[in-house]
Structure formats: structure tokens, C-alpha cells
N, C-alpha and C. Protein backbone atom coordinates (compact mmCIF):
# COMPACT_ATOMS: atom_id res chain seq x y z
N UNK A 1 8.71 76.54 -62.08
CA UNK A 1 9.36 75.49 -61.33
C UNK A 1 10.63 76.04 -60.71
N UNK A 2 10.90 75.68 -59.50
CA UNK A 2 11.72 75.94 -58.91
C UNK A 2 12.78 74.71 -59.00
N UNK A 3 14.03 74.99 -59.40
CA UNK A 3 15.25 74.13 -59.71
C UNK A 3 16.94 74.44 -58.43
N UNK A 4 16.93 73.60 -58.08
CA UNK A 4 18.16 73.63 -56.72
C UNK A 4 18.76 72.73 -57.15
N UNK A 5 20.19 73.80 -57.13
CA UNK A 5 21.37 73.38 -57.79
C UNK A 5 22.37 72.54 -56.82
N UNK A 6 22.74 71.41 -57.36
CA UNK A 6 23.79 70.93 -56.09
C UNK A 6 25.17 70.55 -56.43
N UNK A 7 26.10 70.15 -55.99
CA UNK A 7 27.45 69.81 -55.97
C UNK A 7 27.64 68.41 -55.26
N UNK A 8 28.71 67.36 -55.89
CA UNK A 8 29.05 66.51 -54.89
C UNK A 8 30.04 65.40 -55.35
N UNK A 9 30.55 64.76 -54.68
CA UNK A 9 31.58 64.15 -55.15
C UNK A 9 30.79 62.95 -56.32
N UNK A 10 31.83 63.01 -57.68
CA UNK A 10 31.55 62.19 -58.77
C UNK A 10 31.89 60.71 -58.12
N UNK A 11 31.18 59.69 -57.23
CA UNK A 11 31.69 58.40 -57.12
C UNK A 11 30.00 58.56 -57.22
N UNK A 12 29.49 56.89 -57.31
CA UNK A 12 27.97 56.38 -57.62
C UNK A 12 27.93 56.53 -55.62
N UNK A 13 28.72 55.86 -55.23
CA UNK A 13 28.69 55.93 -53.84
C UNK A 13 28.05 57.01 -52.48
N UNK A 14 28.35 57.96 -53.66
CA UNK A 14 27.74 59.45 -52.82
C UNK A 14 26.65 59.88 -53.66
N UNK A 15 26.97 60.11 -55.59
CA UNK A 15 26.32 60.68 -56.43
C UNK A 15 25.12 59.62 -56.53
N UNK A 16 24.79 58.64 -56.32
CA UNK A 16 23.80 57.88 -56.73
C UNK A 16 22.37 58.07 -55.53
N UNK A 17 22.79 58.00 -54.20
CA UNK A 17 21.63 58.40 -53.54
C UNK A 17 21.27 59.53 -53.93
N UNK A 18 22.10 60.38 -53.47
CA UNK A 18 21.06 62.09 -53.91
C UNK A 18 20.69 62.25 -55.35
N UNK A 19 20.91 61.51 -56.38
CA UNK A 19 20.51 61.48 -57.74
C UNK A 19 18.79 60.19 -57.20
N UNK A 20 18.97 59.59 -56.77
CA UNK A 20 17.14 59.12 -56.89
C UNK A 20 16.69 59.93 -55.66
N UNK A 21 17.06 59.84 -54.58
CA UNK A 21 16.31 61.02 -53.90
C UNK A 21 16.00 62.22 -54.81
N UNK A 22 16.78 62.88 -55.47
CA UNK A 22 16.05 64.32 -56.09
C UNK A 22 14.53 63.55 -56.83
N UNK A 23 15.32 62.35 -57.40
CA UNK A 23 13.82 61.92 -58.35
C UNK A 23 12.75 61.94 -57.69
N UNK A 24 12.60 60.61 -56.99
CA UNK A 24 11.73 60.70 -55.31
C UNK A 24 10.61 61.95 -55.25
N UNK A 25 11.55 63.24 -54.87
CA UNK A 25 11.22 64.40 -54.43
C UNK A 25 10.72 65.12 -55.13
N UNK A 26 11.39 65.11 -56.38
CA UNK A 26 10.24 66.14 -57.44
C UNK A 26 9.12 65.20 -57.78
N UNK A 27 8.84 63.88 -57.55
CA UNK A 27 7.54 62.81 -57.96
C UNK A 27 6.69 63.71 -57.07
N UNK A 28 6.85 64.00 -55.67
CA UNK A 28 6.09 64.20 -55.14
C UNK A 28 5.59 65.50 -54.90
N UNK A 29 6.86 66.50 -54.66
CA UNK A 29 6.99 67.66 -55.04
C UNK A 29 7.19 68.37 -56.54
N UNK A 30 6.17 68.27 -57.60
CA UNK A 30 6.76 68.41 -58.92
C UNK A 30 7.44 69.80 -59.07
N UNK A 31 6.91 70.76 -58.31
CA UNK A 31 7.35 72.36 -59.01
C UNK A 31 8.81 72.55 -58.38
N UNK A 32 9.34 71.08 -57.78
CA UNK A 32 11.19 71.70 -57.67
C UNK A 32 11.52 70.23 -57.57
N UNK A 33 12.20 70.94 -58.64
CA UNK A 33 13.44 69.91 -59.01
C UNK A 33 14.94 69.97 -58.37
N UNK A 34 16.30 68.99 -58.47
CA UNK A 34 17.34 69.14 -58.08
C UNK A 34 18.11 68.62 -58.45
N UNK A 35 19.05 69.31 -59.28
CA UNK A 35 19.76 68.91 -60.37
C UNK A 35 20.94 68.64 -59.08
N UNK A 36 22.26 67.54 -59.34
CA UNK A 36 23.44 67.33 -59.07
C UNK A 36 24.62 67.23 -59.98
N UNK A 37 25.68 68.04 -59.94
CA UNK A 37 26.48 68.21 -60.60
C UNK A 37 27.77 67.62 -59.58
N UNK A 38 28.60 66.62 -60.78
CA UNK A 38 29.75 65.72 -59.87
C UNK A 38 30.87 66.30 -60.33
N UNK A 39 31.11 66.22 -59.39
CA UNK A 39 32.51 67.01 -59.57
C UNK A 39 33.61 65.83 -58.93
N UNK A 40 34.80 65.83 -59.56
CA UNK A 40 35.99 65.17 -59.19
C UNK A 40 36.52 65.39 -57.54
N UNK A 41 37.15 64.39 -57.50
CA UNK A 41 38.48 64.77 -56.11
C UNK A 41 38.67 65.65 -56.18
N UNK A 42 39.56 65.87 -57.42
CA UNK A 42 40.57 66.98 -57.88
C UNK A 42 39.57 68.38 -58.07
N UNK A 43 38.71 68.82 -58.75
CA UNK A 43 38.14 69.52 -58.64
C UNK A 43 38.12 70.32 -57.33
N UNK A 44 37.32 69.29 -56.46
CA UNK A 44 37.16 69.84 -55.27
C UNK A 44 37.79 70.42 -54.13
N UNK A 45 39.37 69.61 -54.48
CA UNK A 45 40.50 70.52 -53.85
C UNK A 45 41.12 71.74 -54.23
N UNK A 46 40.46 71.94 -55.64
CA UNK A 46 41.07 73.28 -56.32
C UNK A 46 39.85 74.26 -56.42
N UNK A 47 39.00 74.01 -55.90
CA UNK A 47 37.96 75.21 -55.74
C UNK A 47 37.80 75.20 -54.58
N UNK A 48 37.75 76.67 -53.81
CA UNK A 48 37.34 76.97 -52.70
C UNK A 48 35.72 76.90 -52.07
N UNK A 49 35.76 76.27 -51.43
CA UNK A 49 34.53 75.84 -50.60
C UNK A 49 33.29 77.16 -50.83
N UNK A 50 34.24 78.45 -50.16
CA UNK A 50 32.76 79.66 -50.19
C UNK A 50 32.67 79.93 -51.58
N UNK A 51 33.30 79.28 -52.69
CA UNK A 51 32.84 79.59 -54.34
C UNK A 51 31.45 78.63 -54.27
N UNK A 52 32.03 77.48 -54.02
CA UNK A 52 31.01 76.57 -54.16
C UNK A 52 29.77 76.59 -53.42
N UNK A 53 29.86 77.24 -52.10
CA UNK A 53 28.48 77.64 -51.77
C UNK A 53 28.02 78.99 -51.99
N UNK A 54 28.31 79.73 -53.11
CA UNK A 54 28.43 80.74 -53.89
C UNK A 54 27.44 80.59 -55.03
N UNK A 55 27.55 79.47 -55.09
CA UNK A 55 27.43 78.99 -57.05
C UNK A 55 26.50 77.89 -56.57
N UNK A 56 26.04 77.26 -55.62
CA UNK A 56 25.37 76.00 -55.66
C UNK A 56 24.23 76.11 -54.52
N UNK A 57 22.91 76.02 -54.27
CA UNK A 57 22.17 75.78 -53.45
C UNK A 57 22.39 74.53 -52.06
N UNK A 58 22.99 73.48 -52.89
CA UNK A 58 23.11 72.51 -51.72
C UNK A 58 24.77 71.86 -51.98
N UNK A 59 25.45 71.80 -51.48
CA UNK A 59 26.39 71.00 -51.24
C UNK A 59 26.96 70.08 -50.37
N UNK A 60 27.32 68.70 -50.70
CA UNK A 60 27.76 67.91 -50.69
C UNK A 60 29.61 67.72 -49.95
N UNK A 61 29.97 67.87 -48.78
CA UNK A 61 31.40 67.88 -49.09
C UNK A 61 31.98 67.14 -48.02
N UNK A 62 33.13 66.50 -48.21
CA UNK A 62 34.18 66.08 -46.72
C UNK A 62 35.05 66.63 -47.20
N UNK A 63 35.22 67.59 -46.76
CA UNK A 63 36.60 68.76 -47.34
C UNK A 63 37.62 68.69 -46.02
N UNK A 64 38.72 69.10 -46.06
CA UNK A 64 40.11 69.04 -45.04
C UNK A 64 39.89 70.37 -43.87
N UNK A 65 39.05 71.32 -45.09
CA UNK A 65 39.13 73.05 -44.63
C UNK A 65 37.84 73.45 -44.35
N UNK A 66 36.98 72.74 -43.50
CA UNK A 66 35.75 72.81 -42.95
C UNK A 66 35.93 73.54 -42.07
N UNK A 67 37.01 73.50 -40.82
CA UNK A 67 37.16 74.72 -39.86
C UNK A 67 36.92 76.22 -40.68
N UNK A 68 37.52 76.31 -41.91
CA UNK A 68 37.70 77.71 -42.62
C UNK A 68 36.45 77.89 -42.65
N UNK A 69 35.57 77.11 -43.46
CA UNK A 69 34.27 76.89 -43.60
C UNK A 69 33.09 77.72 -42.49
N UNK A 70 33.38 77.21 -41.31
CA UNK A 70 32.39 76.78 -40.03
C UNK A 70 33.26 78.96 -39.75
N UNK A 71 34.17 79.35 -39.86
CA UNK A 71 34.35 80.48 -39.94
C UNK A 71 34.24 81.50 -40.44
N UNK A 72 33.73 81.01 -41.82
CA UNK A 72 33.38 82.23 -43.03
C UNK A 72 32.41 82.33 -43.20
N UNK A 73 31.21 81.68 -42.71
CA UNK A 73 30.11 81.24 -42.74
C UNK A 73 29.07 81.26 -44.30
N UNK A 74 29.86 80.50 -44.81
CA UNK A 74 29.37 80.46 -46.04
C UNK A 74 28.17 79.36 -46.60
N UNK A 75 27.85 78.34 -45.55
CA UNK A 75 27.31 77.51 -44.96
C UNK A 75 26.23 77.53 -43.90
N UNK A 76 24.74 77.37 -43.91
CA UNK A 76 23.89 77.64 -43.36
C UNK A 76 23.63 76.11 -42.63
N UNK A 77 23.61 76.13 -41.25
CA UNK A 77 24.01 74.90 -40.75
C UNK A 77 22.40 74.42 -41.10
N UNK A 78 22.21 73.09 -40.93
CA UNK A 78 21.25 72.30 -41.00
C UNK A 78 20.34 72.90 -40.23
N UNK A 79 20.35 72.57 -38.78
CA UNK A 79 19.79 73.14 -37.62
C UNK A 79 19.40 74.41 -37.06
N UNK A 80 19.83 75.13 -37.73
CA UNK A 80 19.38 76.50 -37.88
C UNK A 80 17.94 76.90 -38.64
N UNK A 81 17.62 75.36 -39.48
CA UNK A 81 16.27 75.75 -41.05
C UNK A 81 15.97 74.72 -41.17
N UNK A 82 16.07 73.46 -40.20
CA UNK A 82 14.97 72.56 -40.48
C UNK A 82 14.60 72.16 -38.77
N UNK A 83 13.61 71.48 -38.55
CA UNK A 83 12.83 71.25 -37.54
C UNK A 83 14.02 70.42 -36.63
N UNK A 84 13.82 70.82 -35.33
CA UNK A 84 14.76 70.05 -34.53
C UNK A 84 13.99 68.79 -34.43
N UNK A 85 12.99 68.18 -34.52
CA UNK A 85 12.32 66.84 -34.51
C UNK A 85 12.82 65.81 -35.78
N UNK A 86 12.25 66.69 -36.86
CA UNK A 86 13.31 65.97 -38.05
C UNK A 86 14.73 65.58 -38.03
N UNK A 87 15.74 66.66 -37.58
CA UNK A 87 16.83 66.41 -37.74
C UNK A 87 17.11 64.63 -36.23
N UNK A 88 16.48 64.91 -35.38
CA UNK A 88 16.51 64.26 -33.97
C UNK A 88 15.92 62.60 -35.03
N UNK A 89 14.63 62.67 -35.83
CA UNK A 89 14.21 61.77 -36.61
C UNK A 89 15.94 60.66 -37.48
N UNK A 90 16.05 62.13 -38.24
CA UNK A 90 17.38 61.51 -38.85
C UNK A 90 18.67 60.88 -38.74
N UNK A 91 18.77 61.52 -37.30
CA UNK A 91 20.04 60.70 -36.13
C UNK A 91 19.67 59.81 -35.87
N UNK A 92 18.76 59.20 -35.78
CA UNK A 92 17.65 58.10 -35.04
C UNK A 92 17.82 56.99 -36.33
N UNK A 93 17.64 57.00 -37.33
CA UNK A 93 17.64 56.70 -38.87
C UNK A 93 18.37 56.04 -39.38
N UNK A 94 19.59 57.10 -38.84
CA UNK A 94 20.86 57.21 -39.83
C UNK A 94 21.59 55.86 -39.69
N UNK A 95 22.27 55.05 -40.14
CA UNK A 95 23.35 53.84 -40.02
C UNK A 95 24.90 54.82 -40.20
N UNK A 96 25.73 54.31 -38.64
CA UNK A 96 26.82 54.72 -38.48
C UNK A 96 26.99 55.72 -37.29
N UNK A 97 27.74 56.45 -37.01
CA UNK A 97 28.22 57.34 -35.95
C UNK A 97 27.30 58.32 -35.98
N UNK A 98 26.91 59.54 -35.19
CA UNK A 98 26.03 60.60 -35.28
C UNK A 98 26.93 61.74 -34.87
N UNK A 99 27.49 62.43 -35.58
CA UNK A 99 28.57 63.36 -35.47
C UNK A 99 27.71 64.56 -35.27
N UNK A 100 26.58 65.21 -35.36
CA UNK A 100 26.20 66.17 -35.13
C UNK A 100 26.00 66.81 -33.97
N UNK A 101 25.26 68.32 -33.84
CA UNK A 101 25.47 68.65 -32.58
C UNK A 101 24.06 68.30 -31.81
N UNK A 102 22.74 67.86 -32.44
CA UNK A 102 21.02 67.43 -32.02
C UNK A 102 21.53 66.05 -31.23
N UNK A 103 20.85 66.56 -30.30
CA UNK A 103 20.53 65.40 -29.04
C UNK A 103 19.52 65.21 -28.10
N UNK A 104 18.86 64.38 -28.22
CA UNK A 104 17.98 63.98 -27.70
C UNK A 104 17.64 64.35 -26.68
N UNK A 105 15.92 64.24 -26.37
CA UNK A 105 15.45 64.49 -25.29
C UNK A 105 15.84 63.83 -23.96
């Protein structure tokens, strides 16, 4: 079995979707699982971002130092490894603003 490790802020608010989605996903997909590990506010301002995508398969973040981020490239953008139809699907989906860079036909 394949197991993907994640990170994300400890509120139910954030931690509670991607905790039944992983469930969801291994129902259907059994041979991978995806564990989430919550981490505090505080935590997250005292560890550096490229540790955490160092140490974690998927992360979770609204960090201050995302420019640093988007420069060190420690971060494999979305759109680079999943289908531009899906992601175009998920903007379409989503409830709220669409901050990304996929745009429609």
C-alpha cells in the first residue's frame, strides 16, 4: 500500500474535508491511503515551508512567504501533473473566487 503523507492547518474547518476525502479515496482506491497531520498556527509559522514540502507529500498552506515558496521551488504546481480539463472542471466547481492561473476555453 501506498501511504501520502500530508500537512495542514489543525482547525475542523480545513482538517475535516481532507480527513473524509482521504476516506472517500482510499474506499475506492484501497492500495493508497492519506494520512493528515494538523499542525497549529504557531507551528506553521516556525517551520519553514521547503522543510515541510521536504517531509510531507501534500501540503496544505496560506502562508505570508509563498513568494519565497513560488522561488525555491519546493512546490510542484498543480498544473504542471494534473489534467488541464480537471483542474478547468474544478474552477467550474469550486464556491468562491478562482485565484488560479487555468482559464477557460
Amino acid at each position: 500500500m501506498v501511504t501520502l503523507r500530508g500537512t495542514t492547518w489543525e482547525h475542523d474547518r480545513g482538517s475535516a474535508p481532507l480527513e473524509a476525502t482521504a476516506k472517500l479515496y482510499h474506499d475506492i482506491h484501497s492500495e493508497i491511503a492519506i494520512v493528515w497531520k494538523k499542525r497549529t498556527l504557531k507551528e506553521f509559522g516556525e517551520t519553514r515551508v521547503d522543510r515541510l514540502a521536504s517531509e510531507y507529500d501534500l501540503v496544505i498552506v496560506d502562508h505570508p512567504f509563498m513568494e519565497l515558496v513560488a522561488h525555491a521551488n519546493c512546490f510542484i504546481p498543480l498544473d504542471t501533473i494534473l489534467p488541464r480539463d480537471f483542474l478547468l472542471s474544478q474552477a467550474k466547481e469550486s464556491v468562491g473566487p478562482h485565484m488560479g492561473v487555468i482559464s477557460g476555453p
